[in-house]
C-alpha atoms as a PDB file:
ATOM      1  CA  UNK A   1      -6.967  29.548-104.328  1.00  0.00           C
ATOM      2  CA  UNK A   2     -10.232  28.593-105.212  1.00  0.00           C
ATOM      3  CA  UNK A   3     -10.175  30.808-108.536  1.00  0.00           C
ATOM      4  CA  UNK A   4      -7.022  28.761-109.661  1.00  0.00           C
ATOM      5  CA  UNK A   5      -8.550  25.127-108.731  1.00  0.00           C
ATOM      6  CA  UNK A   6     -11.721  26.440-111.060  1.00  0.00           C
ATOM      7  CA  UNK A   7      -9.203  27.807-113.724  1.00  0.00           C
ATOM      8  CA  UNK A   8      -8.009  24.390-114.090  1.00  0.00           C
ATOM      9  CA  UNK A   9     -11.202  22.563-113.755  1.00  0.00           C
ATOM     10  CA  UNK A  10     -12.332  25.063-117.118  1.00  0.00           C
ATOM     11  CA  UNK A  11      -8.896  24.327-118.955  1.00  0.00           C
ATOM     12  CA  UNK A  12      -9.377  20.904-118.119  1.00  0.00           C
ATOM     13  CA  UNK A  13     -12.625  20.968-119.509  1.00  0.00           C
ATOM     14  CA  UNK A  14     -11.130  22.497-122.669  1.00  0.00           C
ATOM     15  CA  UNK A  15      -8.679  19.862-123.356  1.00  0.00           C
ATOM     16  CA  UNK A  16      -9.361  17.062-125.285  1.00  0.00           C
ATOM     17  CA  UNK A  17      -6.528  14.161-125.673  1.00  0.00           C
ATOM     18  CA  UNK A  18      -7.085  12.875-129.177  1.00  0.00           C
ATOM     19  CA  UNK A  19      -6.189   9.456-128.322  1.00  0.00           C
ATOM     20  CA  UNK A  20      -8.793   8.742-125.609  1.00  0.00           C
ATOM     21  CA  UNK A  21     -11.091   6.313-127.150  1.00  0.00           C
ATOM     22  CA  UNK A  22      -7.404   4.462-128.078  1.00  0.00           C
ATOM     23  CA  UNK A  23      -6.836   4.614-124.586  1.00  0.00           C
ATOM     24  CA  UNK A  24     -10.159   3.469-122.909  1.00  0.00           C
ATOM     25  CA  UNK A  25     -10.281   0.655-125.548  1.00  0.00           C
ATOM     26  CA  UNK A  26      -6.426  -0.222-124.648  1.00  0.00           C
ATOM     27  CA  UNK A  27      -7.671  -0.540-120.672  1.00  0.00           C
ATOM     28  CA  UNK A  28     -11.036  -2.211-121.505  1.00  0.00           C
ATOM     29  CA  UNK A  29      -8.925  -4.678-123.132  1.00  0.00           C
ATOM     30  CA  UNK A  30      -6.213  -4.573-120.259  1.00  0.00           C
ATOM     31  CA  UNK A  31      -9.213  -5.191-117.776  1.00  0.00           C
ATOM     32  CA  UNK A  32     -10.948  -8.176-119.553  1.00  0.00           C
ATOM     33  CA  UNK A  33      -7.154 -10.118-119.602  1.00  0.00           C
ATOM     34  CA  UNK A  34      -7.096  -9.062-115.828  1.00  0.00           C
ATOM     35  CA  UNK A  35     -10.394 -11.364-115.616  1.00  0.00           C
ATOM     36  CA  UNK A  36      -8.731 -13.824-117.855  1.00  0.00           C
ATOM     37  CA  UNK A  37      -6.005 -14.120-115.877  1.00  0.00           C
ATOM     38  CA  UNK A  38      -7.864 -14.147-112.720  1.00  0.00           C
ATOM     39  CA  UNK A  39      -9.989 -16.857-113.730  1.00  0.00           C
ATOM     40  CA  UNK A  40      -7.322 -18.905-114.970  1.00  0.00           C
ATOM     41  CA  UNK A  41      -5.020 -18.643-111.446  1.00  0.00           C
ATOM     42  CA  UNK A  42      -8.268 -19.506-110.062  1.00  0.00           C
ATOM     43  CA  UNK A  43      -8.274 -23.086-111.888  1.00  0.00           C
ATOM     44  CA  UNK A  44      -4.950 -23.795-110.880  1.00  0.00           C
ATOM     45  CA  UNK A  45      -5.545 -23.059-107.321  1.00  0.00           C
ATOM     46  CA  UNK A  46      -8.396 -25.406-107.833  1.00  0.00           C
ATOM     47  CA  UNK A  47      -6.202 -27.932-109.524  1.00  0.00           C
ATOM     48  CA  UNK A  48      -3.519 -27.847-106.731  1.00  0.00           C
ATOM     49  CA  UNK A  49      -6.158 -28.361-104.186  1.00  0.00           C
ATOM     50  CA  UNK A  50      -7.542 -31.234-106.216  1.00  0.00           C
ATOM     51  CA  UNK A  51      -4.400 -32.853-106.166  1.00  0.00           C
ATOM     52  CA  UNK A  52      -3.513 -32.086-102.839  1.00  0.00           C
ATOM     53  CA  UNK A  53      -6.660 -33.878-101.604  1.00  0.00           C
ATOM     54  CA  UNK A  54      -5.598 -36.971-104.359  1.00  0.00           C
ATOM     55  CA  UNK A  55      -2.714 -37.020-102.634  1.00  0.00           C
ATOM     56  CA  UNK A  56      -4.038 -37.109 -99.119  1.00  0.00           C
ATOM     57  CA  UNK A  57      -6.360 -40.348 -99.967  1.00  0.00           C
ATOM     58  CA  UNK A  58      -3.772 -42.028-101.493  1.00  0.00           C
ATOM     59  CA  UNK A  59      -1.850 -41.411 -98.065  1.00  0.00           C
ATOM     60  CA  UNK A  60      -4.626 -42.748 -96.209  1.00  0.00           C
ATOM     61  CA  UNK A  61      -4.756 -45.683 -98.802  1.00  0.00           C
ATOM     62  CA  UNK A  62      -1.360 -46.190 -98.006  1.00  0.00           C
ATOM     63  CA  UNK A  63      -2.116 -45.802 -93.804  1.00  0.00           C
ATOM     64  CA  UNK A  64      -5.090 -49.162 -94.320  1.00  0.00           C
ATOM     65  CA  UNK A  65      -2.397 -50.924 -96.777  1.00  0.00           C
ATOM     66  CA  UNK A  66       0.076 -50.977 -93.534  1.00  0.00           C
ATOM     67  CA  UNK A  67      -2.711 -51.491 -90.783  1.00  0.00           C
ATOM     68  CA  UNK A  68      -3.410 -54.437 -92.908  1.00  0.00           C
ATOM     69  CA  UNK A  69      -0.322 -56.119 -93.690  1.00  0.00           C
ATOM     70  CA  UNK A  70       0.619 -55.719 -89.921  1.00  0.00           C
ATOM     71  CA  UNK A  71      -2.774 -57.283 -88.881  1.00  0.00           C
ATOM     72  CA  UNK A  72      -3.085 -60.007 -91.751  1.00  0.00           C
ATOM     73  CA  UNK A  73      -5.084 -60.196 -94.766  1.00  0.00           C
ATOM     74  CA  UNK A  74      -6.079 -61.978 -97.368  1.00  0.00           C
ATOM     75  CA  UNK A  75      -4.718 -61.951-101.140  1.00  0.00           C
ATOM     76  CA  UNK A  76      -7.692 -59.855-102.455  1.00  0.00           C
ATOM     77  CA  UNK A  77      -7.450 -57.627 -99.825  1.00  0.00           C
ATOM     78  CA  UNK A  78      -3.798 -57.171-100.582  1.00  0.00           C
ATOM     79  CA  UNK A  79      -4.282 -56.802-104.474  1.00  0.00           C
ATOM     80  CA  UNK A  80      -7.531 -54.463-104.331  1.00  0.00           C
ATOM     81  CA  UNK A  81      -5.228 -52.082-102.195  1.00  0.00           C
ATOM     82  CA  UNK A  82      -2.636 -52.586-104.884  1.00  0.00           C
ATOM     83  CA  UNK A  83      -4.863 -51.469-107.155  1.00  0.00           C
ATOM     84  CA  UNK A  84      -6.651 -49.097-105.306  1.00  0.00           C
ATOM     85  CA  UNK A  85      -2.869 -47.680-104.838  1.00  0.00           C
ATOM     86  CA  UNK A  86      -2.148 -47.494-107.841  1.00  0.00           C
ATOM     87  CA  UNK A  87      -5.076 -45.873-109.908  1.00  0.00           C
ATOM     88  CA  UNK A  88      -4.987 -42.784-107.579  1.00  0.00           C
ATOM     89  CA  UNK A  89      -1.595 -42.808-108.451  1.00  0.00           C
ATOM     90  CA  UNK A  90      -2.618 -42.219-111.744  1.00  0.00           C
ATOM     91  CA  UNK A  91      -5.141 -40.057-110.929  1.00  0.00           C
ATOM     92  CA  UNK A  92      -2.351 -37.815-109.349  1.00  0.00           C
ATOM     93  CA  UNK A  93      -0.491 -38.399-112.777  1.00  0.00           C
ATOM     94  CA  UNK A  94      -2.641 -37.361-115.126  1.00  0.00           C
ATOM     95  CA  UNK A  95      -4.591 -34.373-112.907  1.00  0.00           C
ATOM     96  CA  UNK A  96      -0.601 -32.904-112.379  1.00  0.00           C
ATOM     97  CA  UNK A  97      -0.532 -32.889-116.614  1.00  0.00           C
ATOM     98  CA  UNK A  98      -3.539 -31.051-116.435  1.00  0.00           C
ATOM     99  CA  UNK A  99      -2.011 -28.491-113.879  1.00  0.00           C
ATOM    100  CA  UNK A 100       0.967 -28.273-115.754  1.00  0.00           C
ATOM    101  CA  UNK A 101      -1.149 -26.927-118.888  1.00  0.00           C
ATOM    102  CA  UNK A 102      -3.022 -24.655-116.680  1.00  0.00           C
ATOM    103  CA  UNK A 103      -0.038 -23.184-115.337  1.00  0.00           C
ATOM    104  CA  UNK A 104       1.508 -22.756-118.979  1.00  0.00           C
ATOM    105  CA  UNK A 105      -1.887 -21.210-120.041  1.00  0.00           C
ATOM    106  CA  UNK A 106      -1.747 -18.794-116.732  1.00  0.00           C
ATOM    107  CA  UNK A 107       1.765 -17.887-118.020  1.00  0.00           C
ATOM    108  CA  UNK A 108       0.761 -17.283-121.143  1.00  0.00           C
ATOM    109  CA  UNK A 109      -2.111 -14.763-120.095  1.00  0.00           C
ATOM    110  CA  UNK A 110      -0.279 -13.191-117.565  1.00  0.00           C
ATOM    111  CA  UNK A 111       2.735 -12.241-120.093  1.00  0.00           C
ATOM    112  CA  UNK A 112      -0.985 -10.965-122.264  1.00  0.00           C
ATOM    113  CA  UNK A 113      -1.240  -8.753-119.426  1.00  0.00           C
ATOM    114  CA  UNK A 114       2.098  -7.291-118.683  1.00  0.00           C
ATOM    115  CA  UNK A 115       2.208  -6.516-122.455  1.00  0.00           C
ATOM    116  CA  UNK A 116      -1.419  -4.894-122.534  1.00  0.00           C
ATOM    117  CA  UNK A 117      -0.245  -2.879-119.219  1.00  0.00           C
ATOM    118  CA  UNK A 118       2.798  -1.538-120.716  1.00  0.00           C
ATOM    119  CA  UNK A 119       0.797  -0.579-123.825  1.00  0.00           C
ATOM    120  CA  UNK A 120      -2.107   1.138-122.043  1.00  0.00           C
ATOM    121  CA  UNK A 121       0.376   2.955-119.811  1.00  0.00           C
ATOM    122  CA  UNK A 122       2.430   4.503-122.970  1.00  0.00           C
ATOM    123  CA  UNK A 123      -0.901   5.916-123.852  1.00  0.00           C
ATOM    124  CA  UNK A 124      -1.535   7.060-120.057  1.00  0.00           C
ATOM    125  CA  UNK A 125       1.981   8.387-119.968  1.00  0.00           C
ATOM    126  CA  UNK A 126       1.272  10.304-123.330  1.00  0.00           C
ATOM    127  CA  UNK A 127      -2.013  11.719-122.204  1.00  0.00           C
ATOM    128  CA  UNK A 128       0.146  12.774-119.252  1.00  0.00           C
ATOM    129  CA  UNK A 129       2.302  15.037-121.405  1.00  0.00           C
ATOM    130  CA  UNK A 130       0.105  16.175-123.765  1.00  0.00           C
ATOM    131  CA  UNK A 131      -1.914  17.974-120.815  1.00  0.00           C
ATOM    132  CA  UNK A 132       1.072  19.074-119.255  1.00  0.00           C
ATOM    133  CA  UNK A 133       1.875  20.769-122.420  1.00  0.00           C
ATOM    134  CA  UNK A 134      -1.874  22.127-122.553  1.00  0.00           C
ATOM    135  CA  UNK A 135      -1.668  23.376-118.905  1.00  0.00           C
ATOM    136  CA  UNK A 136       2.008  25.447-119.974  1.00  0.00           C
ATOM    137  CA  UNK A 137       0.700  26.845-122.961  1.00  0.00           C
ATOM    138  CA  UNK A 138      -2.433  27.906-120.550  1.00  0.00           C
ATOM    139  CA  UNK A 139      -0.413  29.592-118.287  1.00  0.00           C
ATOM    140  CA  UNK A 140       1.555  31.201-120.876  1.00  0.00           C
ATOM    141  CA  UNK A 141      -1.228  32.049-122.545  1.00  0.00           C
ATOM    142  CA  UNK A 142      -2.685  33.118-119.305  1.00  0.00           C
ATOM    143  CA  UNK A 143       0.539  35.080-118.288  1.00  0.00           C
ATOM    144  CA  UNK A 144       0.017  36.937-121.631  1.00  0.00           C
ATOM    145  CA  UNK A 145      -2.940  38.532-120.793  1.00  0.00           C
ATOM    146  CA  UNK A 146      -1.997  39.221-117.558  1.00  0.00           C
ATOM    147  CA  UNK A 147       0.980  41.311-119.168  1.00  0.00           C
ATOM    148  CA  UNK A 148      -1.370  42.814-121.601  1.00  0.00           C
ATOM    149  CA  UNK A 149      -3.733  43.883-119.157  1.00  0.00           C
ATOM    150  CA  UNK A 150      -1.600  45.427-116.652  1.00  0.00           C
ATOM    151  CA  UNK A 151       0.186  47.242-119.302  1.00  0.00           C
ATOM    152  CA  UNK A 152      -3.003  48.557-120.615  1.00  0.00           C
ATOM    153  CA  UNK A 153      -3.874  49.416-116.977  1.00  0.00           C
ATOM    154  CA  UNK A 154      -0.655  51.502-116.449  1.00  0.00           C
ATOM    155  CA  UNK A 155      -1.274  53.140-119.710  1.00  0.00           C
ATOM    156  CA  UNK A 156      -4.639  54.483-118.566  1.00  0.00           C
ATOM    157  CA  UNK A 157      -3.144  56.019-115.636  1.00  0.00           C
END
């Protein structure tokens, strides 16, 4: 068993897929959209959280506005919530445009991705074959002399 595994290890050695720097250039550029695309995701995950906390000031905003109007206040008070109000509303506005072309972008790099994957693994799946091929034409080529050298070895006798 352990003659075979070193057999292959030596034709293994012997092979040489004429496409390999293709391929290690196709997954070097496959891994650096992965860290693209990671570090995109990340800023909309930021984004969301931004506006998530945006959202939960303006709530609280809205919580003193009521507390206020139930307890009595004056005209000022009443306007600078107003306004208060309604500049985190567009806050919210303008930071959910922002996550809405972060999102596209993260699209955008992901579908970079899925097409660099499916290129790098034509050249995987290619390697693949070619040293199946290699290791059939070994063992052929290994039967062969097997053949040859039993027939030579009956001859003898």
């Amino acid at each position: 068993m352990t003659q075979q595994v070193r057999q292959k290890e030596e034709s293994m050695k012997k092979f040489q897929y004429r496409l390999e720097t293709v391929l290690r250039y196709k997954s070097q550029v496959l891994d650096d959209l992965k860290v693209q695309h990671a570090a995109i995701l990340q800023s909309v995950n930021r984004k969301q959280e931004e506006i998530n906390q945006l959202n939960q000031r303006l709530a609280e905003y809205g919580s003193d506005f009521d507390k206020k109007k139930s307890t009595g206040a004056s005209i000022e008070d009443f306007k600078m919530f107003d306004i208060c109000i309604s500049r985190m509303e567009e806050c919210i506005d303008t930071e959910k445009e922002k996550l809405k072309e972060l999102q596209i972008k993260e699209q955008k790099k992901k579908e970079e991705v899925i097409e660099a994957k499916t290129d790098t693994s034509k050249f995987e799946k290619l390697k693949e074959k070619k040293v199946e091929e290699y290791n059939k034409a070994a063992a052929k080529e290994e039967e062969s002399f097997i053949e040859e050298f039993v027939i030579r070895g009956l001859g003898e006798t």
